[in-house]
C-alpha atoms as a PDB file:
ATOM      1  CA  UNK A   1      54.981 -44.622 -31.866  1.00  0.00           C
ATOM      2  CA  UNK A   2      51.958 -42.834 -30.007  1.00  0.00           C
ATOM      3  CA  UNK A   3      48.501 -42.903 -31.177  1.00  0.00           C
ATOM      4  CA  UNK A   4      46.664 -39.959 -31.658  1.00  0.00           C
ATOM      5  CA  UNK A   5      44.240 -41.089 -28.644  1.00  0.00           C
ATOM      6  CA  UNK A   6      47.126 -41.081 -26.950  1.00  0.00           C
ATOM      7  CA  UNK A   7      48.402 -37.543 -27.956  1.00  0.00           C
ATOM      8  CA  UNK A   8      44.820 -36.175 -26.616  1.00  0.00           C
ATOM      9  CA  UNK A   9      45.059 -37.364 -23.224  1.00  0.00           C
ATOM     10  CA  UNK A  10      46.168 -34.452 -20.106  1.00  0.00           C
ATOM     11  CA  UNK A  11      49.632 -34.619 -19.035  1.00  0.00           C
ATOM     12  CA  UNK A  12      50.110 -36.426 -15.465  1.00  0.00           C
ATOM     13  CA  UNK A  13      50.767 -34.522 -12.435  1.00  0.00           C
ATOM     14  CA  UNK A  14      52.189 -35.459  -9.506  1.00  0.00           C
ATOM     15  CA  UNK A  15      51.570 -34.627  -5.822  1.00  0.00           C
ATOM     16  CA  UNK A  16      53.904 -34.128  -3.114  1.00  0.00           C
ATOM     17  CA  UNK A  17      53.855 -37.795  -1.917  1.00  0.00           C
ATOM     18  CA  UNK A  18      55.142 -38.265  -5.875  1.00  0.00           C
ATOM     19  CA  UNK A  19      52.128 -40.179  -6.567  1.00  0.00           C
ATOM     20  CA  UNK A  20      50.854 -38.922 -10.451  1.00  0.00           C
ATOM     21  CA  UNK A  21      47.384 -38.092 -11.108  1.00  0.00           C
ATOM     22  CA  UNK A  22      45.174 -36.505 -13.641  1.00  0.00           C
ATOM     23  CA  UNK A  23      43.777 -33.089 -13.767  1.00  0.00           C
ATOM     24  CA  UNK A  24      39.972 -32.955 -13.737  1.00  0.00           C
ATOM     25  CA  UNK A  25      37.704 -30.007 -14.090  1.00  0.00           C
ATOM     26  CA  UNK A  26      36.071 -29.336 -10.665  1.00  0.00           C
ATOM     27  CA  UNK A  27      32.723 -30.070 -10.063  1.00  0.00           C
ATOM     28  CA  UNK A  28      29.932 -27.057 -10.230  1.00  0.00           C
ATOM     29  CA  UNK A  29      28.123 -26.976  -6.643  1.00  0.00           C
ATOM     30  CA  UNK A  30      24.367 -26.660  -7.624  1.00  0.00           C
ATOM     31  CA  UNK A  31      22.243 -24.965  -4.582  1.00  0.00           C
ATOM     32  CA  UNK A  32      20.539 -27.884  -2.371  1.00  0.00           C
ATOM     33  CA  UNK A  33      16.481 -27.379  -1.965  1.00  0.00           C
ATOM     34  CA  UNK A  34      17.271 -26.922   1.670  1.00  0.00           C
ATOM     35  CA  UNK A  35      19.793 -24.370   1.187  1.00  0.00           C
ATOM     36  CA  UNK A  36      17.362 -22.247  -0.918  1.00  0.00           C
ATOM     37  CA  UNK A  37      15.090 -22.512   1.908  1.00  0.00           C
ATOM     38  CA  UNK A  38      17.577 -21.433   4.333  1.00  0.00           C
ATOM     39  CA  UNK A  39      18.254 -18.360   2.170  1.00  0.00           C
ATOM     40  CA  UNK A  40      14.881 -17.579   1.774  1.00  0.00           C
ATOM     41  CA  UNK A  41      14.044 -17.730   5.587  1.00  0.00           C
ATOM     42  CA  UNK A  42      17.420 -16.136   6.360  1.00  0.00           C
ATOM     43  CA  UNK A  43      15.828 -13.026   3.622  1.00  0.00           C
ATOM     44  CA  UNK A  44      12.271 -13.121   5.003  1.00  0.00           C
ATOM     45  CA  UNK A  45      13.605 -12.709   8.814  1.00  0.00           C
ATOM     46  CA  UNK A  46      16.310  -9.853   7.808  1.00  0.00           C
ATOM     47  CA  UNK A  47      13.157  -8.069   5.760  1.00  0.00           C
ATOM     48  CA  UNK A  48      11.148  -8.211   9.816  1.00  0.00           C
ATOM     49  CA  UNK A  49      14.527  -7.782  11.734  1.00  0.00           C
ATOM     50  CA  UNK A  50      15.950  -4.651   9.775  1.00  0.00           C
ATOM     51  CA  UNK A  51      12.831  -2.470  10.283  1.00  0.00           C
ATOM     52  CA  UNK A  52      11.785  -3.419  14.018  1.00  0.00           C
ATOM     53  CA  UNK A  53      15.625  -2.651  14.613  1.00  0.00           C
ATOM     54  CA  UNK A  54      15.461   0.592  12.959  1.00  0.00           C
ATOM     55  CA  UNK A  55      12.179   1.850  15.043  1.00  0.00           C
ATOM     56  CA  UNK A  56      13.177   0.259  17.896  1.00  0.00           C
ATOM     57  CA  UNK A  57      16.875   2.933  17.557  1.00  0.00           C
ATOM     58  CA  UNK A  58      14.831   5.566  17.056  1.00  0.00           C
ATOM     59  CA  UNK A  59      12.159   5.296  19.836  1.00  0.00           C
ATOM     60  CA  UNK A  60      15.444   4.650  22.260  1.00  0.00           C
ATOM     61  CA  UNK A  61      17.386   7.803  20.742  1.00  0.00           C
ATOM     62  CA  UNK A  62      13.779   9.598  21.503  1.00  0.00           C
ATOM     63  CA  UNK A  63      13.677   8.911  25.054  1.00  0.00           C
ATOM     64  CA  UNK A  64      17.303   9.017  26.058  1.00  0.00           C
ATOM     65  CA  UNK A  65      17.352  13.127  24.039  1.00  0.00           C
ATOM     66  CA  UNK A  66      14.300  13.810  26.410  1.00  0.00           C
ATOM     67  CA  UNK A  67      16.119  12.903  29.316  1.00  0.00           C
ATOM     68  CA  UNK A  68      19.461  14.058  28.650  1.00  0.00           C
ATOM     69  CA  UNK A  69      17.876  17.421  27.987  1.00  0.00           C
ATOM     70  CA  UNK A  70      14.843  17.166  30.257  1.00  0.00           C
ATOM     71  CA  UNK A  71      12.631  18.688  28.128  1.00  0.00           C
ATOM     72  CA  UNK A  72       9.043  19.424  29.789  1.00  0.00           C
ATOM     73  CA  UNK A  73       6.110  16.538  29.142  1.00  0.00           C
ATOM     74  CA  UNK A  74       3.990  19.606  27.747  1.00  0.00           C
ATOM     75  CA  UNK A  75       6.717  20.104  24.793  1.00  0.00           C
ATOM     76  CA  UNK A  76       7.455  16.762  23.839  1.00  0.00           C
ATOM     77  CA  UNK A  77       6.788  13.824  25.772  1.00  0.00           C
ATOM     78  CA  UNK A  78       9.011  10.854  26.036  1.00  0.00           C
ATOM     79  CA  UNK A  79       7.877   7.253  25.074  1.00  0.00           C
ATOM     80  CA  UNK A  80       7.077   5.820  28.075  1.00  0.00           C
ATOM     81  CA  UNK A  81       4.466   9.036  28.602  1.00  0.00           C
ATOM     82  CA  UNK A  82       2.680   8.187  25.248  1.00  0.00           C
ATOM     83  CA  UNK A  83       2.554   4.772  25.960  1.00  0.00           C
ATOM     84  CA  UNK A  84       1.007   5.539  29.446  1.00  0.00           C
ATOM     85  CA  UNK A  85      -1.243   7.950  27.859  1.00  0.00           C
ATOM     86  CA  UNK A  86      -2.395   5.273  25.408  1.00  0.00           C
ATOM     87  CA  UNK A  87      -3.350   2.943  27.936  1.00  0.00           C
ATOM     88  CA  UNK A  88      -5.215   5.175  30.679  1.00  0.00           C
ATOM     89  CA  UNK A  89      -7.095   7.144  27.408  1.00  0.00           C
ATOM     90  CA  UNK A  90      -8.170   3.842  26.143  1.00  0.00           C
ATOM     91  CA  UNK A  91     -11.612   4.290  26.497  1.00  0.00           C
ATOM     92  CA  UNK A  92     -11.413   7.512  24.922  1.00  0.00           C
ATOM     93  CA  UNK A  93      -9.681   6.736  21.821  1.00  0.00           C
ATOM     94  CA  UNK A  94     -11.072   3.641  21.376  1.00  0.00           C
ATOM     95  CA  UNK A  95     -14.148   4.538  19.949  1.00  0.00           C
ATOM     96  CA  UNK A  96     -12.506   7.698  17.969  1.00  0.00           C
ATOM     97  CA  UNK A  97     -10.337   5.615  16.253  1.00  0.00           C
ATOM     98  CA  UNK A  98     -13.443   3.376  15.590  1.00  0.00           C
ATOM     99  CA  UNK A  99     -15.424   6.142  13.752  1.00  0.00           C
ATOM    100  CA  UNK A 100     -12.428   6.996  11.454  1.00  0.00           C
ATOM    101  CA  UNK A 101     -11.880   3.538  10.768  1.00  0.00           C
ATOM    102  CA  UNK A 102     -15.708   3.226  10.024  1.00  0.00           C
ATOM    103  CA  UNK A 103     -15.382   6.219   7.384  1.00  0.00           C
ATOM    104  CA  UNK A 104     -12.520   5.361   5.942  1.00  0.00           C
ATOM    105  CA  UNK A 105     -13.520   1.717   4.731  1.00  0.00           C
ATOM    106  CA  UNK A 106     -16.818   2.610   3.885  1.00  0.00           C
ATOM    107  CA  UNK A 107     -15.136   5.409   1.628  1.00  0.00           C
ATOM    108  CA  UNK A 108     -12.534   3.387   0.105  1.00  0.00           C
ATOM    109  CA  UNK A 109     -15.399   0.386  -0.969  1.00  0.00           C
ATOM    110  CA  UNK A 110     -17.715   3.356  -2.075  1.00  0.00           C
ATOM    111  CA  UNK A 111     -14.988   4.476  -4.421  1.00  0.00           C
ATOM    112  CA  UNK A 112     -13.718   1.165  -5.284  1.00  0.00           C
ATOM    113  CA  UNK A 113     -17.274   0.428  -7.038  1.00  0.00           C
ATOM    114  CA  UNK A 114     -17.637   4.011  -8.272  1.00  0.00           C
ATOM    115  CA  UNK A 115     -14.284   4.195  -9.699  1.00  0.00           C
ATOM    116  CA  UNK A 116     -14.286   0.701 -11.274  1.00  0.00           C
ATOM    117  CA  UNK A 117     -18.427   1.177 -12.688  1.00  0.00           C
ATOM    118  CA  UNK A 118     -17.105   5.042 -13.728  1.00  0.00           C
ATOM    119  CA  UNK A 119     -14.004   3.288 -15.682  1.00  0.00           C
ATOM    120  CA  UNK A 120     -15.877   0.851 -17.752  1.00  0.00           C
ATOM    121  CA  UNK A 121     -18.563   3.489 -18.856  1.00  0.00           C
ATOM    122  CA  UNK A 122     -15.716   5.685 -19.775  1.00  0.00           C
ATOM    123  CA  UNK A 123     -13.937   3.134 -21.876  1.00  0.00           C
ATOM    124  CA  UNK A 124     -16.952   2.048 -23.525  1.00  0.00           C
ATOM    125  CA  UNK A 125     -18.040   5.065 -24.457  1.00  0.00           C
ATOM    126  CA  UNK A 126     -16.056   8.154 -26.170  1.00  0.00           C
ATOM    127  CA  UNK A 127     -18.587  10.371 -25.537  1.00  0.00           C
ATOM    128  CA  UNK A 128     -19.167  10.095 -22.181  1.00  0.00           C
ATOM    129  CA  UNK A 129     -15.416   9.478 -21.330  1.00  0.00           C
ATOM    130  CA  UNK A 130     -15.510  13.418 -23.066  1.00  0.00           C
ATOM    131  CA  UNK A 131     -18.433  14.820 -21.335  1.00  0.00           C
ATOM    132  CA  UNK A 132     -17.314  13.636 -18.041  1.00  0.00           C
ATOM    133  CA  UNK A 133     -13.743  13.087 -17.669  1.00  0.00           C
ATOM    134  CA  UNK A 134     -12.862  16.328 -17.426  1.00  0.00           C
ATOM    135  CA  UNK A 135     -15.384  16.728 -14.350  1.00  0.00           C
ATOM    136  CA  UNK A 136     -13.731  14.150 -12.463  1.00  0.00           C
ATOM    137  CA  UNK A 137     -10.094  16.036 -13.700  1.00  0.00           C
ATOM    138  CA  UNK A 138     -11.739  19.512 -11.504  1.00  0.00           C
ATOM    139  CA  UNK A 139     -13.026  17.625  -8.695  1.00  0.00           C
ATOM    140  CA  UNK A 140      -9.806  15.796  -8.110  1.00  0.00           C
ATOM    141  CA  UNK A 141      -7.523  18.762  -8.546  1.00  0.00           C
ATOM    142  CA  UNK A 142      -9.447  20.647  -6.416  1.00  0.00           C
ATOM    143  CA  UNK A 143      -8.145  20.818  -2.825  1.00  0.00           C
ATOM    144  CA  UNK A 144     -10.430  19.028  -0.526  1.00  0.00           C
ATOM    145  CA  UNK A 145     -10.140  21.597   2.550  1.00  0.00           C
ATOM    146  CA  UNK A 146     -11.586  24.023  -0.151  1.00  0.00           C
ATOM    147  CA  UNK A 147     -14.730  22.181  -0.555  1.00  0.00           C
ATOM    148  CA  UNK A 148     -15.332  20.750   2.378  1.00  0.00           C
ATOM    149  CA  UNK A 149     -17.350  23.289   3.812  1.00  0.00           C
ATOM    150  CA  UNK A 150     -19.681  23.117   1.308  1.00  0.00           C
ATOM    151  CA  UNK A 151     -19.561  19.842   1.824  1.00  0.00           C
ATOM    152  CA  UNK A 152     -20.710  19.880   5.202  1.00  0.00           C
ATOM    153  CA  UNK A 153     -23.793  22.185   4.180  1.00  0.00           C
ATOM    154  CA  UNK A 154     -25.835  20.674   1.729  1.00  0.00           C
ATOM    155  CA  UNK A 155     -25.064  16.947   3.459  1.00  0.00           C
ATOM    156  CA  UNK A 156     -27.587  15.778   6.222  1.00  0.00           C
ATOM    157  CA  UNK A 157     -25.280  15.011   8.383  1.00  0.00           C
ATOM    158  CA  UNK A 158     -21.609  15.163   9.492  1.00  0.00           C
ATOM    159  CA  UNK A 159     -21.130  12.005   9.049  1.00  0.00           C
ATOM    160  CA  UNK A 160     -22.088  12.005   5.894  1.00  0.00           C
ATOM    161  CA  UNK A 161     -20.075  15.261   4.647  1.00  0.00           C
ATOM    162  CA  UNK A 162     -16.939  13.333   6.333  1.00  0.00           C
ATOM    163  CA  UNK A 163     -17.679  10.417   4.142  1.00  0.00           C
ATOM    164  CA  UNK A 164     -18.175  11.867   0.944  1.00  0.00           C
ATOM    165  CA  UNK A 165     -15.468  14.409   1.243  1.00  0.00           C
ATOM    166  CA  UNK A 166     -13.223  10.745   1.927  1.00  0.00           C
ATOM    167  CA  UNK A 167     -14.767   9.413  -1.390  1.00  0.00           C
ATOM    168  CA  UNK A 168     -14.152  12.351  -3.326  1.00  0.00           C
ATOM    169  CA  UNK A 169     -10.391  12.073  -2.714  1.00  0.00           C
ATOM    170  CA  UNK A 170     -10.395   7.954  -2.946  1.00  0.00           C
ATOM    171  CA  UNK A 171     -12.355   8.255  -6.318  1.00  0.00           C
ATOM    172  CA  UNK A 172     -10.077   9.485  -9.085  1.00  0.00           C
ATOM    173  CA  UNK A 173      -6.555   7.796  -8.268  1.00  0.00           C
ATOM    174  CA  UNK A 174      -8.988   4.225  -8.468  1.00  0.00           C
ATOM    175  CA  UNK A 175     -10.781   5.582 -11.863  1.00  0.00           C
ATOM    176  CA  UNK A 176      -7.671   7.102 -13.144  1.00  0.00           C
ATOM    177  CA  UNK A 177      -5.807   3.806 -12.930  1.00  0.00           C
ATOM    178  CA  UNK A 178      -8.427   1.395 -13.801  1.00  0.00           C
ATOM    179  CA  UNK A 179      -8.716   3.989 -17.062  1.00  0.00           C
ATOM    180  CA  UNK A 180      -5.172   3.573 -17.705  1.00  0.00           C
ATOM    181  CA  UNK A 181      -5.502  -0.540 -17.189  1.00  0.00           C
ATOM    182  CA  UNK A 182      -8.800  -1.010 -19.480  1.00  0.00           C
ATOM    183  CA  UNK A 183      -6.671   1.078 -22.504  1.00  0.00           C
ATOM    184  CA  UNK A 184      -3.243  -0.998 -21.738  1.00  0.00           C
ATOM    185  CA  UNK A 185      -4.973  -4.119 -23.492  1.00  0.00           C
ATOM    186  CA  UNK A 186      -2.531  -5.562 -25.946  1.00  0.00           C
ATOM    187  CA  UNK A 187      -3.870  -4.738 -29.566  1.00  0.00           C
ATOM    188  CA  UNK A 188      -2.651  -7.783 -30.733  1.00  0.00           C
ATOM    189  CA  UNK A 189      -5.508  -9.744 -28.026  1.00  0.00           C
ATOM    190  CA  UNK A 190      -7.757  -7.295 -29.120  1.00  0.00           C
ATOM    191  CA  UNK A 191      -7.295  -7.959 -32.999  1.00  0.00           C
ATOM    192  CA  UNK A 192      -8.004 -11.536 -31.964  1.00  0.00           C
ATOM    193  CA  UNK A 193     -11.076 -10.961 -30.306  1.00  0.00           C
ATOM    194  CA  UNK A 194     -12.407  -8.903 -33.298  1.00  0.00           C
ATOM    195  CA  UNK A 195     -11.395 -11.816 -35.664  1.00  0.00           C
ATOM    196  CA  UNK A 196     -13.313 -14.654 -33.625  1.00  0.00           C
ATOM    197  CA  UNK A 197     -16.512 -11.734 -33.549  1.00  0.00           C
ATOM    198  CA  UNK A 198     -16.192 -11.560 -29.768  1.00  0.00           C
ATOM    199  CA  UNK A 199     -18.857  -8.892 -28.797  1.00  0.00           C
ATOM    200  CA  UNK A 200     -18.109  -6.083 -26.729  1.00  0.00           C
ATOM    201  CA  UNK A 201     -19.158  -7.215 -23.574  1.00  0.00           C
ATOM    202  CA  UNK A 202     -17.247 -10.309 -23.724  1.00  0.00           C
ATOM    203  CA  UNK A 203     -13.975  -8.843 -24.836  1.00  0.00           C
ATOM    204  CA  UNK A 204     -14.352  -6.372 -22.043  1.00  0.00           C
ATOM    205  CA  UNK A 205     -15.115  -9.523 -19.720  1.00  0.00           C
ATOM    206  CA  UNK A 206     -12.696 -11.995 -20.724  1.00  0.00           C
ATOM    207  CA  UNK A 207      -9.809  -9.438 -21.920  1.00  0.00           C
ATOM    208  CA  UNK A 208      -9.877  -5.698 -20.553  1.00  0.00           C
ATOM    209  CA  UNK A 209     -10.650  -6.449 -17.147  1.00  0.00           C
ATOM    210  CA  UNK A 210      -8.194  -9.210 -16.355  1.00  0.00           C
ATOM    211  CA  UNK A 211      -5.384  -6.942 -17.631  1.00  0.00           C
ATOM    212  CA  UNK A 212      -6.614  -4.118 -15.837  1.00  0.00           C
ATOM    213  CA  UNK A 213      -6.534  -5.600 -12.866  1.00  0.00           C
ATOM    214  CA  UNK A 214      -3.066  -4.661 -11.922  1.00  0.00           C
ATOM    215  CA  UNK A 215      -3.624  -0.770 -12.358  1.00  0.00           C
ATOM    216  CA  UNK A 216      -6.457  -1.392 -10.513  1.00  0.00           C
ATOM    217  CA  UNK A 217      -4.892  -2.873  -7.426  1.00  0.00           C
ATOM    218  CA  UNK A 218      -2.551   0.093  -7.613  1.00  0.00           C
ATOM    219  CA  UNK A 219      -5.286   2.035  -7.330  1.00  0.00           C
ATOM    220  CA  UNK A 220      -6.601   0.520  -4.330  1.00  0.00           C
ATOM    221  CA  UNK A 221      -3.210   0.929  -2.506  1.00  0.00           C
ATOM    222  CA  UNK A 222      -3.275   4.128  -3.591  1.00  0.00           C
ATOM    223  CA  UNK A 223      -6.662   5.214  -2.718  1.00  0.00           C
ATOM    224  CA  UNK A 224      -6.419   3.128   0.829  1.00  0.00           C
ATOM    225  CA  UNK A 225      -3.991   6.207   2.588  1.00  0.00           C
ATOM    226  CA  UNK A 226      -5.829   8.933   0.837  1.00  0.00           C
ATOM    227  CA  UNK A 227      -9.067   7.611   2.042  1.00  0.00           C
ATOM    228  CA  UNK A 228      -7.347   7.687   5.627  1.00  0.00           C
ATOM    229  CA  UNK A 229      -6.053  11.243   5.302  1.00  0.00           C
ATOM    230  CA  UNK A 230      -9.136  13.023   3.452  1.00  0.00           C
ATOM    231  CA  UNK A 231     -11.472  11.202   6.399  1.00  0.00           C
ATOM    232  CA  UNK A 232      -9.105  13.537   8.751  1.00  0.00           C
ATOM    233  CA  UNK A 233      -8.679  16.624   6.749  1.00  0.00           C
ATOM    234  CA  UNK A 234     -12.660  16.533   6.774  1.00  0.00           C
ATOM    235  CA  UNK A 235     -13.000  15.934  10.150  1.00  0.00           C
ATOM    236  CA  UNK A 236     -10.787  19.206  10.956  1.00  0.00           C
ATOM    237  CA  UNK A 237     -12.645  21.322   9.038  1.00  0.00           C
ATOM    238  CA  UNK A 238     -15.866  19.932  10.351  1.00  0.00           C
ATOM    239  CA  UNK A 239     -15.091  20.524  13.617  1.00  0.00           C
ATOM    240  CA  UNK A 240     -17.131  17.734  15.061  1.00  0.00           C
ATOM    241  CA  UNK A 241     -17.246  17.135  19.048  1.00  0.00           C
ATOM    242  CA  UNK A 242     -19.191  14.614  20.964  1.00  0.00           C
ATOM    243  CA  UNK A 243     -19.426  10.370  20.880  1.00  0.00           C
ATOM    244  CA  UNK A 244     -19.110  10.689  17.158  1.00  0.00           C
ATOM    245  CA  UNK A 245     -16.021  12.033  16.614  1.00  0.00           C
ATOM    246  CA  UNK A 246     -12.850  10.744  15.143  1.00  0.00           C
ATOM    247  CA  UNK A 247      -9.164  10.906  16.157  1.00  0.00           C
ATOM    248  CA  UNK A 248      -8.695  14.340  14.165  1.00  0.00           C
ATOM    249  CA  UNK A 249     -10.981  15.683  16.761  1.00  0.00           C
ATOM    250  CA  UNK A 250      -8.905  14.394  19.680  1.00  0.00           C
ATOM    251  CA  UNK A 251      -5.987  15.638  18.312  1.00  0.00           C
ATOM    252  CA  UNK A 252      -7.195  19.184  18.251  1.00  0.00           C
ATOM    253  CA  UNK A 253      -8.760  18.384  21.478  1.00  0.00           C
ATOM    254  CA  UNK A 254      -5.357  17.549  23.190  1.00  0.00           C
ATOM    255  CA  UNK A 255      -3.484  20.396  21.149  1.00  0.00           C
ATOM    256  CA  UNK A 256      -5.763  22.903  23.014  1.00  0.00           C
ATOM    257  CA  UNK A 257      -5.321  21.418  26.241  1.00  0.00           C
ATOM    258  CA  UNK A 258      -1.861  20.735  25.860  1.00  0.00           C
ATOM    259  CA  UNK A 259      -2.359  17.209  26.294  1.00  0.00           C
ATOM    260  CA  UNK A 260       0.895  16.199  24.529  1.00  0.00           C
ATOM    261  CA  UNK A 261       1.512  12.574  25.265  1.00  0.00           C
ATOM    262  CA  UNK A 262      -2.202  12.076  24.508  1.00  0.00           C
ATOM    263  CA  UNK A 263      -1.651  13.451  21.230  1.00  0.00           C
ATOM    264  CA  UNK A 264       1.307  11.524  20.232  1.00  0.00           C
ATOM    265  CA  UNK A 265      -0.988   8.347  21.349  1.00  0.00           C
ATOM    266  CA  UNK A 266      -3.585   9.611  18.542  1.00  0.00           C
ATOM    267  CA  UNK A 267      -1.003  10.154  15.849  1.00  0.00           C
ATOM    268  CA  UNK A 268       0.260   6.676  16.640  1.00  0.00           C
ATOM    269  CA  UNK A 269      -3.112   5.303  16.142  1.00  0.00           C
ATOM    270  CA  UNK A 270      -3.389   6.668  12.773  1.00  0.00           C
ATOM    271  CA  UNK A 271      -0.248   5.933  11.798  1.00  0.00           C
ATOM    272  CA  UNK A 272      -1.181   2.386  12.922  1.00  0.00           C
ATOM    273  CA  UNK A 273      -4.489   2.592  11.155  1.00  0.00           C
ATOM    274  CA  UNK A 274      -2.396   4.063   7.560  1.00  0.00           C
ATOM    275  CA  UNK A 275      -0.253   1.032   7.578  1.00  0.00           C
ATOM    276  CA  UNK A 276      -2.827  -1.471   8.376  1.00  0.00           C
ATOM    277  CA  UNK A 277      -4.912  -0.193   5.462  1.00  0.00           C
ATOM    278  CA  UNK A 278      -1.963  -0.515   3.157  1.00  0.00           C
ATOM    279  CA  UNK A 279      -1.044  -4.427   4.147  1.00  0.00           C
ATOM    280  CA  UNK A 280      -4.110  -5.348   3.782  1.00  0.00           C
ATOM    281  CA  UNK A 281      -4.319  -3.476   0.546  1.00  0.00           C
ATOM    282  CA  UNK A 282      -0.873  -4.993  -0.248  1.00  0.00           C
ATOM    283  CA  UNK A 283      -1.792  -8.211   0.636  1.00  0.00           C
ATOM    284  CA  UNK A 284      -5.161  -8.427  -1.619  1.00  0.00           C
ATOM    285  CA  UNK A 285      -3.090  -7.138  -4.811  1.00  0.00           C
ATOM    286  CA  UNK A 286      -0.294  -9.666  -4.253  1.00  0.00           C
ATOM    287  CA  UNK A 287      -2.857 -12.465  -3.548  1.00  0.00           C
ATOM    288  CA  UNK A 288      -4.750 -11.801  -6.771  1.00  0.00           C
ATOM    289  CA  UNK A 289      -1.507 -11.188  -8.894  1.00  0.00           C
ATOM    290  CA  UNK A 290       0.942 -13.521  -7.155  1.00  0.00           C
ATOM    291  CA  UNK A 291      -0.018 -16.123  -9.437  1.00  0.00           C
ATOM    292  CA  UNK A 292      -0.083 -14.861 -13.070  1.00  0.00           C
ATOM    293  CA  UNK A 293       0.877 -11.370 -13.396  1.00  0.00           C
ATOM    294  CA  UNK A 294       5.009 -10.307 -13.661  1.00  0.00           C
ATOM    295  CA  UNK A 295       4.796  -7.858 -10.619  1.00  0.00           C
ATOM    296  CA  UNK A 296       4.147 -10.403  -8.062  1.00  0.00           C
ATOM    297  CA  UNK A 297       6.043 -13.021  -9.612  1.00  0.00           C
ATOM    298  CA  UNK A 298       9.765 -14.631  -7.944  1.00  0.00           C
ATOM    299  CA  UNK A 299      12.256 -14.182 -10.324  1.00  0.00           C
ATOM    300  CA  UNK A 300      14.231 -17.539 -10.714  1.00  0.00           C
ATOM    301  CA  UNK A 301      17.641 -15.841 -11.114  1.00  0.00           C
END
């Protein structure tokens, strides 16, 4: 007679050698620390790979269609011409690419602290968020070209009329958002801050601001490019020549001399310029969220 122990125990099973053995459930492989880490590098290299692969098909499908097809240097220039053109024009757009950079940070920051100062005052205030909300609405939805010759009347100076038409555009996307942020506040936090007589000041300190500050680093990624292409817009409807022009004036320049290859070494410079504005934009929004905020944070599965 069997006990129940007995009963409860697995059957035996025997191998081919005849030898018996029991079954056992097989044991769950957990993921090593160092074979996260592989996976991770093995994600962050694909993420550099993929893209630099992609251009580098495209630039190579470019040149070999010129070729194949011969098509004239004055209609579209092959690679190798726009890089040659990028290196013996150097020293002319060089400093172009200098003055648009130069308006287009100085922009940006302008409407960075006018946005964020315009935001609070509208938040805190009903009244004035009526009275002059709707002003920023016109200004914004007004095309820029349109304006811009006005623009360049009443301001001193061209440089000037380039840099405010580039604020103009910057402005609202960074007020609209931080706007949106400062009214996103959890009622809940705010009910709290009422009930432990938190003044106004402080709950906009401590509270509306630190939750705001991911629609505001939208805003800044947003307003980055459109800084960028308002500085250029402006500049071709300025029309300005000489040592203080930008790289929308050598593009027109090289359109009307049909200086192709330097013109596709322009574009690439602002192209070049656009994307460097929006990693570094990228960059200071991750680096101030990465740590707290759901956006920037790894999920874990």
């Amino acid at each position: 007679m069997t006990s129940a122990n007995e009963d409860l125990q697995p059957a035996p099973t025997t191998d081919h050698a005849g030898a018996s053995k029991s079954k056992a459930p097989a044991a769950v492989q957990l993921p090593t620390r160092e074979s996260a880490a592989a996976i991770k590098r093995r994600d962050r290299l694909l993420t550099i790979l993929v893209p630099i692969c992609v251009i580098a098909f495209l630039i190579a499908f470019w040149q070999i269609m010129v070729t194949v097809n011969e098509t004239p240097h004055y209609i579209l220039p092959g690679p190798d011409l726009v890089v040659k053109s990028l290196i013996s024009d150097w020293h002319i757009l060089l400093p172009a690419l200098w003055v648009t950079t130069k308006i287009t940070i100085a922009s940006l920051a302008l409407a960075l602290i006018g946005g964020g100062g315009m935001a609070i005052l509208l938040v805190q205030s009903r009244w004035i968020e009526v009275a002059l909300y709707p002003i920023t609405v016109i200004l914004q939805v007004t095309p820029i070209i349109a304006i811009a010759p006005l623009i360049l009347i009443y301001a001193p100076t061209t440089q000037s009329a380039l840099l405010i038409c580039a604020f103009v555009v910057a402005f609202f996307p960074i007020l609209s958002n931080m706007v949106q942020g400062l009214k996103s506040v959890d009622h809940n936090l705010l009910n709290l801050f009422e009930l432990y007589g938190a003044s106004r000041w402080q709950t906009l300190i401590y509270l509306k601001l630190p939750a705001s500050l991911p629609y505001f680093m939208t805003g800044l990624r947003i307003g980055g490019g459109l800084a960028l292409i308002a500085a250029v817009v402006a500049e071709f409807a300025a029309g300005s020549a000489g040592a203080g022009s930008g790289l929308a004036f050598r593009l027109l320049e090289s359109q009307f001399r049909l200086n192709i290859s330097r013109l596709f070494a322009a574009l690439f410079l602002l192209a070049s310029l656009g994307v460097l504005i929006f990693a570094l934009t990228s960059f200071i929004s991750w680096w101030t969220l990465h740590r707290w905020h759901e956006s920037s944070l790894k999920r874990e599965n």
